[in-house]
PDB file of N, CA and C in Angstrom:
ATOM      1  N   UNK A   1     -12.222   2.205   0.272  1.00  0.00           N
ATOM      2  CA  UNK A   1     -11.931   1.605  -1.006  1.00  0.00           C
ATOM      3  C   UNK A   1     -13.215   1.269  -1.760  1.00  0.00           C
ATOM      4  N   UNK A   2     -14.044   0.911  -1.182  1.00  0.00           N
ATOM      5  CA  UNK A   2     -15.900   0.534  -1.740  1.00  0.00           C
ATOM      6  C   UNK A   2     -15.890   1.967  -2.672  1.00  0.00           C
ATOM      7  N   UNK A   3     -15.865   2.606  -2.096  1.00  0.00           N
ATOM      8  CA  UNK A   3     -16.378   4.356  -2.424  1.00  0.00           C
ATOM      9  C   UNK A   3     -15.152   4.788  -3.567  1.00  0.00           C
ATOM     10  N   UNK A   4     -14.619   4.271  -3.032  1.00  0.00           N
ATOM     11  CA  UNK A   4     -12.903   4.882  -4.397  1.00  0.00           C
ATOM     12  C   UNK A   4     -13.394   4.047  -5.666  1.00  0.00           C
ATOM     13  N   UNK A   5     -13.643   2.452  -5.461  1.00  0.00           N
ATOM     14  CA  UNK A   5     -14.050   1.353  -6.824  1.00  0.00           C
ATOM     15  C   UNK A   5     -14.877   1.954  -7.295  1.00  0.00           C
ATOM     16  N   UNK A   6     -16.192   2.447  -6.573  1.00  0.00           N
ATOM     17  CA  UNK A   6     -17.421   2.561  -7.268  1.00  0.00           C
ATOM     18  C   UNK A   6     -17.332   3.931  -8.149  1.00  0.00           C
ATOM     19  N   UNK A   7     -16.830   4.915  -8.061  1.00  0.00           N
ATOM     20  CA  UNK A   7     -16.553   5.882  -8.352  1.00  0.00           C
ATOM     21  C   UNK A   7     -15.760   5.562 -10.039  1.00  0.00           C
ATOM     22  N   UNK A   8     -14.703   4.918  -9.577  1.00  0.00           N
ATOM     23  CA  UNK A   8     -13.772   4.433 -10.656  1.00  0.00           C
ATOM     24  C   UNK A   8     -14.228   3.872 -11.475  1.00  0.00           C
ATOM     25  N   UNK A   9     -15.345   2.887 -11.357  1.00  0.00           N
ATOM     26  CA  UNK A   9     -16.193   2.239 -12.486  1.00  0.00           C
ATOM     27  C   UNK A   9     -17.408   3.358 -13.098  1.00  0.00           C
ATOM     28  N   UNK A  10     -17.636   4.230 -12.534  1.00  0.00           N
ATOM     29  CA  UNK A  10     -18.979   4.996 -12.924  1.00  0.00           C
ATOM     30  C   UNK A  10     -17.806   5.653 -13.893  1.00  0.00           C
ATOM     31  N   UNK A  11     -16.665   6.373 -13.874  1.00  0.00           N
ATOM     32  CA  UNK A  11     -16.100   7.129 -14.470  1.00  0.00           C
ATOM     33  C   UNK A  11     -14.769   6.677 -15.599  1.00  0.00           C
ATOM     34  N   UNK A  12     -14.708   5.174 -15.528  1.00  0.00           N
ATOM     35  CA  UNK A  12     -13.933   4.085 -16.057  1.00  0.00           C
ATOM     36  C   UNK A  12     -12.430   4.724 -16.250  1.00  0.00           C
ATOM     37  N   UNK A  13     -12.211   4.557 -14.465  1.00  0.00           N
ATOM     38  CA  UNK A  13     -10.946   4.627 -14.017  1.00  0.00           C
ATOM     39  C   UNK A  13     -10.387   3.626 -13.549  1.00  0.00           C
ATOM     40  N   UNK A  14      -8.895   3.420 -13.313  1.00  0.00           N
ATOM     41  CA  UNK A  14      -8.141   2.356 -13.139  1.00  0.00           C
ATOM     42  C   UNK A  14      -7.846   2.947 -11.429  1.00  0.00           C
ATOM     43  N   UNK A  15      -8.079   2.048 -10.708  1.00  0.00           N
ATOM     44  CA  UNK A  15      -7.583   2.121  -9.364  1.00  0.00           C
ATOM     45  C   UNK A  15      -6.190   1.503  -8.964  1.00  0.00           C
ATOM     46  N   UNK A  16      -4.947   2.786  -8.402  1.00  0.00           N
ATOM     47  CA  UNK A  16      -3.810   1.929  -8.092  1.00  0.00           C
ATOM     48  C   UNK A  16      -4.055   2.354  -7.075  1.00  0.00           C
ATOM     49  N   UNK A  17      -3.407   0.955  -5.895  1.00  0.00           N
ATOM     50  CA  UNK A  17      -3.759   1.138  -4.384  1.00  0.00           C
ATOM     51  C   UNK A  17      -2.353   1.104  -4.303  1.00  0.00           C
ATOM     52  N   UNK A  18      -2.028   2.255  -2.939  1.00  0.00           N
ATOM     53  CA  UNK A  18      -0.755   1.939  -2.232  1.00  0.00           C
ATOM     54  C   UNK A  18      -0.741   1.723  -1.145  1.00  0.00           C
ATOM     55  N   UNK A  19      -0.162   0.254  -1.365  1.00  0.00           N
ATOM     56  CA  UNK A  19      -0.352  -0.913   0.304  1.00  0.00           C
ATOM     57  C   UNK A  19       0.813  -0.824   1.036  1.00  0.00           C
ATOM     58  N   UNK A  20       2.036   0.653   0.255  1.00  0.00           N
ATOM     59  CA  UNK A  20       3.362   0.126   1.064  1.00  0.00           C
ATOM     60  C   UNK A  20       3.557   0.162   2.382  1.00  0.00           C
ATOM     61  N   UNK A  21       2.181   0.314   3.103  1.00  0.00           N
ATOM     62  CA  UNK A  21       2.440   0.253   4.948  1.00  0.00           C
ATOM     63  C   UNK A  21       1.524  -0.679   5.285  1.00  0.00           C
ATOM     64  N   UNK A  22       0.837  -1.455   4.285  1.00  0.00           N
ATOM     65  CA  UNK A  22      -0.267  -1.981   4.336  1.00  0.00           C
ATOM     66  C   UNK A  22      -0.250  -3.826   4.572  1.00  0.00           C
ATOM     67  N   UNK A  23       1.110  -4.521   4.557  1.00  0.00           N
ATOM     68  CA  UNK A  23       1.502  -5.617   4.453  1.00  0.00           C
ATOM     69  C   UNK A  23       0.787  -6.398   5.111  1.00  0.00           C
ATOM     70  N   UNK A  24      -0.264  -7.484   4.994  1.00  0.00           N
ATOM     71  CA  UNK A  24      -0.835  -8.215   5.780  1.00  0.00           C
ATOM     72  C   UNK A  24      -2.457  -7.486   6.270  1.00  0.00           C
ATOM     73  N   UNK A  25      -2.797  -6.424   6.168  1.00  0.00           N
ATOM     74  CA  UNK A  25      -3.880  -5.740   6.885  1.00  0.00           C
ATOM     75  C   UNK A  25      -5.065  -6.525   5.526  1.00  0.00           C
ATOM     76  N   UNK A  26      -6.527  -6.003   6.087  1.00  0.00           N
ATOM     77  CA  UNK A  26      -7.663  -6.692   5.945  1.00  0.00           C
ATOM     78  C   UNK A  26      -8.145  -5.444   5.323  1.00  0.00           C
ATOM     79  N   UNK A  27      -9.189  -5.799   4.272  1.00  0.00           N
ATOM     80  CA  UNK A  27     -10.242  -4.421   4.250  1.00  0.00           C
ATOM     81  C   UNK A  27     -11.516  -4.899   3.891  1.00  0.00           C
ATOM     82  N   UNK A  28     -12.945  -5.081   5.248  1.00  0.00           N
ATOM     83  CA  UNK A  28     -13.989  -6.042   4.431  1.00  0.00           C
ATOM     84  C   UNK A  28     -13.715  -7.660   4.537  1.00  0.00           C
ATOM     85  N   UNK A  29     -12.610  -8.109   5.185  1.00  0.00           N
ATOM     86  CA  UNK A  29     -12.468  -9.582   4.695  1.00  0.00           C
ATOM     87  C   UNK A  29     -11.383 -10.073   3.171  1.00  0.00           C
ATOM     88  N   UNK A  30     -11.124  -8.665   2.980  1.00  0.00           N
ATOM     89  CA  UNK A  30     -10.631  -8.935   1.825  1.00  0.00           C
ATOM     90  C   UNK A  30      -8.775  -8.658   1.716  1.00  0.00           C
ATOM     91  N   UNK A  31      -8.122  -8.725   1.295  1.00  0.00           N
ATOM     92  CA  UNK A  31      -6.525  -8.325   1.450  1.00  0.00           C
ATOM     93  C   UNK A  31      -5.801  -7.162   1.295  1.00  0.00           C
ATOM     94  N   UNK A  32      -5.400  -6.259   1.748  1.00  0.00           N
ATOM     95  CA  UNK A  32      -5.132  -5.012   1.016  1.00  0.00           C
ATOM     96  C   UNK A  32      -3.785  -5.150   0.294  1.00  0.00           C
ATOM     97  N   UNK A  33      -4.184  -4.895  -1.021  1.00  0.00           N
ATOM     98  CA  UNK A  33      -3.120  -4.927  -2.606  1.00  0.00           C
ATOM     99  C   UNK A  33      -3.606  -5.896  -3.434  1.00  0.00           C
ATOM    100  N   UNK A  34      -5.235  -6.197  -3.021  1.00  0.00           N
ATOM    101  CA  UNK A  34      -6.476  -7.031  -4.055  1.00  0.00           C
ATOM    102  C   UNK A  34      -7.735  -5.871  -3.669  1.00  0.00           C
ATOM    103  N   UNK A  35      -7.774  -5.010  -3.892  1.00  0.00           N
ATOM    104  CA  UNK A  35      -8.824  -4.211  -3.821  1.00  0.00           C
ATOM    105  C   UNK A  35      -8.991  -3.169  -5.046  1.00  0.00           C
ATOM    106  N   UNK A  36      -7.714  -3.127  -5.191  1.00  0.00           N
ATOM    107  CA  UNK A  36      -7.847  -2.239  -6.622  1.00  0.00           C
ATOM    108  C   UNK A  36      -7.648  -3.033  -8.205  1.00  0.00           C
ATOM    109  N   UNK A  37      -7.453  -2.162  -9.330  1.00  0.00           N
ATOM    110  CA  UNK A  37      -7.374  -2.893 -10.566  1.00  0.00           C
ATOM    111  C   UNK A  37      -5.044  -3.246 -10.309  1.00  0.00           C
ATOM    112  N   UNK A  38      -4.816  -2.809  -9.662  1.00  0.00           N
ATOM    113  CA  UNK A  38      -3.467  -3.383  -9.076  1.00  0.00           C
ATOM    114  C   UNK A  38      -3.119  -2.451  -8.302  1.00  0.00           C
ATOM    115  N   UNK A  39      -1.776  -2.724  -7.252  1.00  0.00           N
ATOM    116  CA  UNK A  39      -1.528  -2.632  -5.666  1.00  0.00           C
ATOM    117  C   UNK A  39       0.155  -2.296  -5.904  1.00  0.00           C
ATOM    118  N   UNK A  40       0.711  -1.312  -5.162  1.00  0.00           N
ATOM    119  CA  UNK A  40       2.255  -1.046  -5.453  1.00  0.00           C
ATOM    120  C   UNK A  40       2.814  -0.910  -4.023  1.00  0.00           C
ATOM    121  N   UNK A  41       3.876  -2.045  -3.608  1.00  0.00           N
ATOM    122  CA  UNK A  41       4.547  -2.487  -2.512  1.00  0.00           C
ATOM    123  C   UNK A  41       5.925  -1.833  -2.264  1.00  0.00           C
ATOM    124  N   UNK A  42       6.028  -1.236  -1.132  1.00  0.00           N
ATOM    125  CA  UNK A  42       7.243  -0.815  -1.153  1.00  0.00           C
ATOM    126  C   UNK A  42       8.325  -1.590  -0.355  1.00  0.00           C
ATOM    127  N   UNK A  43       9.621  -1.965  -0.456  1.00  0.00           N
ATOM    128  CA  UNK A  43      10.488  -2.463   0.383  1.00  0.00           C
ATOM    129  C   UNK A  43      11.287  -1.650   1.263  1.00  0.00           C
ATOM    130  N   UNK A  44      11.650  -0.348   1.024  1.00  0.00           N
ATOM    131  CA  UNK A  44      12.167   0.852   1.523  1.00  0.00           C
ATOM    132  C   UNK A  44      12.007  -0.093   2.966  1.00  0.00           C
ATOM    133  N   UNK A  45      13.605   0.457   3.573  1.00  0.00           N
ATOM    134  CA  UNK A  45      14.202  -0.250   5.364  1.00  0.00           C
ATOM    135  C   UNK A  45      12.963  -0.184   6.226  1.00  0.00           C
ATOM    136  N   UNK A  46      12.261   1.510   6.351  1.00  0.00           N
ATOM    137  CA  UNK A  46      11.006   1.569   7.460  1.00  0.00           C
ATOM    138  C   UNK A  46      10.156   1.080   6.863  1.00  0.00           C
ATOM    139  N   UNK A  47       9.249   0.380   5.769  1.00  0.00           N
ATOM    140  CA  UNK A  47       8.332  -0.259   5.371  1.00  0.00           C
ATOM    141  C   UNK A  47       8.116  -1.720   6.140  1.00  0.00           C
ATOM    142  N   UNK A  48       7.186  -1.707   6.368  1.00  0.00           N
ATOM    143  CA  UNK A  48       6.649  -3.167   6.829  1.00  0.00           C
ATOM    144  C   UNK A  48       7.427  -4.494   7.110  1.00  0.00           C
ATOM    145  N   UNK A  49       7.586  -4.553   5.273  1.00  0.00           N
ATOM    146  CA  UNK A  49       8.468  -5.863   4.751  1.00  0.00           C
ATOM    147  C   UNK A  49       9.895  -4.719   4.477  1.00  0.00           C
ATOM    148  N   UNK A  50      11.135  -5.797   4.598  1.00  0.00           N
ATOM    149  CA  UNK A  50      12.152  -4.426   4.143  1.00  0.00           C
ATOM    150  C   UNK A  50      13.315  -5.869   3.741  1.00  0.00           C
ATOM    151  N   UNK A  51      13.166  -6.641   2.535  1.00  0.00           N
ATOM    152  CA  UNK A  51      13.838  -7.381   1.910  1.00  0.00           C
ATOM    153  C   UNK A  51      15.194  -6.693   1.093  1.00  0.00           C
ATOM    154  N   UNK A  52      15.038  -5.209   0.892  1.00  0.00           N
ATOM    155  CA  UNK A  52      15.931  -4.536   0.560  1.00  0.00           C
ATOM    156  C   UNK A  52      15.316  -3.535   0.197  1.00  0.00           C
ATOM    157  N   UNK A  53      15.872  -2.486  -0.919  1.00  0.00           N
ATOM    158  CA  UNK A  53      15.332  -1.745  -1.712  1.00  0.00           C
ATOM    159  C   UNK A  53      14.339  -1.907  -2.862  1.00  0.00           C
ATOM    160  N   UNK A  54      13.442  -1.259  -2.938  1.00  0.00           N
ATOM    161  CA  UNK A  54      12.508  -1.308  -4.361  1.00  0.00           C
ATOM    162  C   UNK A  54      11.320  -1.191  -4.212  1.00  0.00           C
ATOM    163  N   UNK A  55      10.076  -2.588  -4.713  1.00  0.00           N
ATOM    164  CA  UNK A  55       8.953  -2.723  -4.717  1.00  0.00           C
ATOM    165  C   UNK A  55       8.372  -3.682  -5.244  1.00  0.00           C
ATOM    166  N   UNK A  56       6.861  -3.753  -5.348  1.00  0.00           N
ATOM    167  CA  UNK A  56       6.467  -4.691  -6.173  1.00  0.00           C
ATOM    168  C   UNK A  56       5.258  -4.123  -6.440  1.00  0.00           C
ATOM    169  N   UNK A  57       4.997  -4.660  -7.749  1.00  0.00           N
ATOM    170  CA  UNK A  57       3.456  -4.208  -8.136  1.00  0.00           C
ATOM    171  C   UNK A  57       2.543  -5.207  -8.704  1.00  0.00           C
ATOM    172  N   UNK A  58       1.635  -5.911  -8.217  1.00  0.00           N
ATOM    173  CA  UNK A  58       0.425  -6.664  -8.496  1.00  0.00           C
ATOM    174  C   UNK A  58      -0.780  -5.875  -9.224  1.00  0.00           C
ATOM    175  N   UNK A  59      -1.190  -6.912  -9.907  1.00  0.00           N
ATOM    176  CA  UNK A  59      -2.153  -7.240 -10.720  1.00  0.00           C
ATOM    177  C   UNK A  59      -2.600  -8.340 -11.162  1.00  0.00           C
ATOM    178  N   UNK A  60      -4.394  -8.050 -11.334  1.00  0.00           N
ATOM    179  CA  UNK A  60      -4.625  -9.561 -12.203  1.00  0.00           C
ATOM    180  C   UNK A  60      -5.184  -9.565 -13.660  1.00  0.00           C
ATOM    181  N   UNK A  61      -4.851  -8.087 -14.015  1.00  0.00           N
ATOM    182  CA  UNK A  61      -5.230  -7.857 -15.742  1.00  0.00           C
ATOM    183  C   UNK A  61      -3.678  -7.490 -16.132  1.00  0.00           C
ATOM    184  N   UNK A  62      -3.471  -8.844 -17.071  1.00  0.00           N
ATOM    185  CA  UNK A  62      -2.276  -8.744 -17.913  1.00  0.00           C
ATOM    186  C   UNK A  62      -2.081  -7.935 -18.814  1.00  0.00           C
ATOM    187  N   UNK A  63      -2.807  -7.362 -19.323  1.00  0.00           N
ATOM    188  CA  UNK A  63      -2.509  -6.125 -20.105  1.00  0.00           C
ATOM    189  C   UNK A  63      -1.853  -4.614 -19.181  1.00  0.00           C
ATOM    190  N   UNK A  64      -2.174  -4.688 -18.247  1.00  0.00           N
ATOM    191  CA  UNK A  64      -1.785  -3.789 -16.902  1.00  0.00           C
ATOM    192  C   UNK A  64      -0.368  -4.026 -16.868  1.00  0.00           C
ATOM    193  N   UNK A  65      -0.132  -5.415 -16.591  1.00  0.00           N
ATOM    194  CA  UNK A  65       0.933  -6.229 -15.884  1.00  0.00           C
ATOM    195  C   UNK A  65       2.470  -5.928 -17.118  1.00  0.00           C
ATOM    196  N   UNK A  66       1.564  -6.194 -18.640  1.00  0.00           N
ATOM    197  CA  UNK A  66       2.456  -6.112 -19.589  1.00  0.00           C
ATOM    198  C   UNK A  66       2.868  -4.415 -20.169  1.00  0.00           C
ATOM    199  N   UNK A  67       2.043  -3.237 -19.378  1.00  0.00           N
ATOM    200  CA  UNK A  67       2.332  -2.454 -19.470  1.00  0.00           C
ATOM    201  C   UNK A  67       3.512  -1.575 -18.414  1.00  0.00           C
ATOM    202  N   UNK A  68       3.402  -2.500 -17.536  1.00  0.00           N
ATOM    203  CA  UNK A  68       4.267  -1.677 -15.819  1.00  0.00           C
ATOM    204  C   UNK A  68       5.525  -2.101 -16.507  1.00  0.00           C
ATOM    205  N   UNK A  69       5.321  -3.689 -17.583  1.00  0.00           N
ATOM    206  CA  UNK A  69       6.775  -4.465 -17.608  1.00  0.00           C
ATOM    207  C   UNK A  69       7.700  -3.351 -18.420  1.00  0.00           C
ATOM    208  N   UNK A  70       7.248  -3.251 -19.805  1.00  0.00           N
ATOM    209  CA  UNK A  70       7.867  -1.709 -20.709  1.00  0.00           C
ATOM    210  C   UNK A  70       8.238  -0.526 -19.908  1.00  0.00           C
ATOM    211  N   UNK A  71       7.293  -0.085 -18.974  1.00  0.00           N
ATOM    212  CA  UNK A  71       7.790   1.272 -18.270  1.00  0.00           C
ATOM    213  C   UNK A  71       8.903   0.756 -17.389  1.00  0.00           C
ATOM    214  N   UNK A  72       8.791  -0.725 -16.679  1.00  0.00           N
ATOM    215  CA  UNK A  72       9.887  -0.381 -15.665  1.00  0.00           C
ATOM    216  C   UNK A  72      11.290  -0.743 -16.472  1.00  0.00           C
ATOM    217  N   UNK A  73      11.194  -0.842 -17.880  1.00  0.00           N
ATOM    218  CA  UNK A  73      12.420  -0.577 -18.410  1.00  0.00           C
ATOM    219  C   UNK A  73      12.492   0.481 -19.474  1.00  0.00           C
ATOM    220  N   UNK A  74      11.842   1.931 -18.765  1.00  0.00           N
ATOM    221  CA  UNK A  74      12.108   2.805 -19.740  1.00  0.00           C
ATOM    222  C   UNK A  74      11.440   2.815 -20.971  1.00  0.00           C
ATOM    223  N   UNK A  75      10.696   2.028 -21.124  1.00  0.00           N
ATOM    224  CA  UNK A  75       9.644   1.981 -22.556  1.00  0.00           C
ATOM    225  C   UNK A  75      10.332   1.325 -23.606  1.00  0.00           C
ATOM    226  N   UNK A  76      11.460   0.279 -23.497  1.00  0.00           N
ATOM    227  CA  UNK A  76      12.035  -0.497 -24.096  1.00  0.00           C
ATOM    228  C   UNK A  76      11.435  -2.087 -23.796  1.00  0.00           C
ATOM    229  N   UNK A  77      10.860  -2.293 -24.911  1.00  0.00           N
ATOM    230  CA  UNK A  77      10.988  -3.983 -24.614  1.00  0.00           C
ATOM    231  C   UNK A  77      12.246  -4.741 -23.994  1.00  0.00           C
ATOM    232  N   UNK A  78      12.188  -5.875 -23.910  1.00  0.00           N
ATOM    233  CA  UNK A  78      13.281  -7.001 -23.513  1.00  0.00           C
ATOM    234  C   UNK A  78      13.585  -7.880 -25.359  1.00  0.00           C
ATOM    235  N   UNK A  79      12.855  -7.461 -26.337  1.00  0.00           N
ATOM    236  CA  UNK A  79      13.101  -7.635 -27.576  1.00  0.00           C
ATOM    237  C   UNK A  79      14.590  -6.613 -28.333  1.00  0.00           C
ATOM    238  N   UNK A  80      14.329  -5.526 -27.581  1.00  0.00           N
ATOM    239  CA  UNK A  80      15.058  -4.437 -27.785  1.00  0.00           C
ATOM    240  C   UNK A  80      16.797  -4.553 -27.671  1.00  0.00           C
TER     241      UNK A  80
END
């Protein structure tokens, strides 16, 4: 992941990490699904965590956060 970030910033790319087997693991001291610019969780039965069906996706740039929100309804606001 060092080598994936650094790359991503020389070339001003957005890093999505997929932690969906990754629940609880370390990378560096650090958490895996905080290593990238945001992290996408899966719930699927054989996954890690299996609360039901779906996912989750973290971030800590709200503009990111307010963009996943529109797509995961189809590119419709909640104004709509």
């Amino acid at each position: 992941m060092n080598k994936i970030n650094a790359c991503a910033r020389e070339f001003r790319l957005t890093v999505i990490e997929d932690a969906a087997h990754a629940l609880g693991a370390t990378y560096f001291g650090r958490k895996v699904g905080t290593l990238g610019d945001m992290a996408c969780f899966s719930f699927y039965p054989r996954k890690t965590s299996a609360p039901g069906r779906g996912g989750m996706f973290t971030t800590q740039e709200p503009e990111l956060a307010q963009r996943v929100r529109i797509l995961s309804l189809h590119g419709i606001s909640r104004d709509a």
